[in-house]
Protein backbone atom coordinates (compact mmCIF):
# COMPACT_ATOMS: atom_id res chain seq x y z
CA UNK A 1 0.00 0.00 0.00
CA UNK A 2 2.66 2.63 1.03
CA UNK A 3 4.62 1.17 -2.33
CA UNK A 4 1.77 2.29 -4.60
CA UNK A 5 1.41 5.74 -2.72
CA UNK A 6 4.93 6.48 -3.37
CA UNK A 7 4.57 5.30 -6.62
CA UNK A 8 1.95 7.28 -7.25
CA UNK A 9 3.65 10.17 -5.56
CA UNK A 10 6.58 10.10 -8.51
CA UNK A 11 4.40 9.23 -11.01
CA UNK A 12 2.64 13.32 -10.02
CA UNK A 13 6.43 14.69 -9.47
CA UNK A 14 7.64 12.90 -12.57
CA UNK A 15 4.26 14.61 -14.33
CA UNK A 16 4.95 18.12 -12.93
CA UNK A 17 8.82 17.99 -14.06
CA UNK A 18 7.11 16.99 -17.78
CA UNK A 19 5.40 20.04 -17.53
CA UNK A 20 7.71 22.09 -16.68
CA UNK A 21 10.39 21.19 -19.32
CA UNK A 22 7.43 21.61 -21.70
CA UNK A 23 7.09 25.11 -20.18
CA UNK A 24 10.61 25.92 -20.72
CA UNK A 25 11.05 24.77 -24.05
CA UNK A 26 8.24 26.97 -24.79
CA UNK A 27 9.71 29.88 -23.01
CA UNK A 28 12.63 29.32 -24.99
CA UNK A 29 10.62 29.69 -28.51
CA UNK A 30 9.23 32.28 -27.26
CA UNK A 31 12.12 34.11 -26.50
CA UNK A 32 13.55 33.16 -29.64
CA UNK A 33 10.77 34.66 -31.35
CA UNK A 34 11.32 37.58 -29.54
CA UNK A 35 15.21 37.72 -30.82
CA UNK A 36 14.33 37.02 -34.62
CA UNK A 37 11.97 39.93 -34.53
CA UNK A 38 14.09 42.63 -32.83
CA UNK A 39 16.80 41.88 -35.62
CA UNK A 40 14.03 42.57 -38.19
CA UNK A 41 13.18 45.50 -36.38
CA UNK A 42 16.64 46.51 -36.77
CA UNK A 43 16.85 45.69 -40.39
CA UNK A 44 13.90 47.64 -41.13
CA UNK A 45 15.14 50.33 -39.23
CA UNK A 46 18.61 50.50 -41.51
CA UNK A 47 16.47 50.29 -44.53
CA UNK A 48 13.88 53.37 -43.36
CA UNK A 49 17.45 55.41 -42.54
CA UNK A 50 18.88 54.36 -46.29
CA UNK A 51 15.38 55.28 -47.61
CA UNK A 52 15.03 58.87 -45.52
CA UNK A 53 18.27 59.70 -46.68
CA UNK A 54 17.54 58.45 -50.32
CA UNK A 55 14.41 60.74 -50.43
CA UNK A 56 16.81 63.68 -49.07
CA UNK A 57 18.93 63.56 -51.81
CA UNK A 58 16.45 62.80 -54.45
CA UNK A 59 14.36 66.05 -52.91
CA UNK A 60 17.77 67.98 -53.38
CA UNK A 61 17.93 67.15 -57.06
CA UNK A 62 14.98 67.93 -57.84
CA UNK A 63 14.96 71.35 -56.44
CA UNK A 64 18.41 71.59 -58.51
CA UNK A 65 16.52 70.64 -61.62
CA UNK A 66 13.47 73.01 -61.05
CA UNK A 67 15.88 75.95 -60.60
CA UNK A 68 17.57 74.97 -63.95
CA UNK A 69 14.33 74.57 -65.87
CA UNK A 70 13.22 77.46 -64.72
CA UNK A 71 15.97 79.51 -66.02
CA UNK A 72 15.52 77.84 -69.22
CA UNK A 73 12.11 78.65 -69.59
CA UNK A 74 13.33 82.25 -69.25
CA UNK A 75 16.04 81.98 -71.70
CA UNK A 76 13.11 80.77 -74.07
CA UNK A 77 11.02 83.29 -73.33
CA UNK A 78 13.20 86.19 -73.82
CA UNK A 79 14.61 84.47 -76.85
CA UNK A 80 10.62 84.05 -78.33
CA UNK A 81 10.12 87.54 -77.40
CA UNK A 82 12.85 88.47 -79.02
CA UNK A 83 12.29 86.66 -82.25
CA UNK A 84 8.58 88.01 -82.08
CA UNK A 85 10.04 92.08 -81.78
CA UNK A 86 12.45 91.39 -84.48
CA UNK A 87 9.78 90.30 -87.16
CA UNK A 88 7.85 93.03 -85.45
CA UNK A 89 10.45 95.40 -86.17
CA UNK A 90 11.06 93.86 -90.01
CA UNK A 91 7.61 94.27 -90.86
CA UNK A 92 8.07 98.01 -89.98
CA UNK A 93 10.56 98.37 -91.49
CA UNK A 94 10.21 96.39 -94.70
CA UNK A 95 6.03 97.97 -94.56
């Protein structure tokens, strides 16, 4: 009788020591887990950085090439106007 009450006594130990390894192994994925997505937190952090700084420079260019196009629209301008007083002027002249 007091055989089969201490077997039955390791038989609930040996159950709560399953348990538990079952608990830590999950606590281990878990924290695992936890690892893999703070380095892809990190990696999308680099890639936002690359991408702030991409739009920066990009931004930069642009306002470069609005400046430039808009002193060549000028140039045309005058240069149209230009044309436009000069036949102006011919037919004046030549009238």
């Amino acid at each position: 009788m007091e055989l089969e009450l201490q077997n039955n006594r390791i038989d609930r130990i040996e159950n709560k020591i399953d348990k538990l390894t079952e608990l830590v192994v999950a606590l281990a994925r878990i924290e695992e887990q936890i690892s893999d997505l703070g380095s892809s937190r990190d990696k999308i952090e680099s890639r936002l950085t690359d991408l702030e700084i991409m739009q920066s420079v990009t931004s930069r260019d642009l306002d470069s090439h609005d400046r430039i196009l808009q002193s060549i629209t000028k140039l045309l301008w005058i240069a149209v106007t230009g044309l436009i007083t000069a036949g102006i002027a011919a037919l004046v002249i030549t009238g």
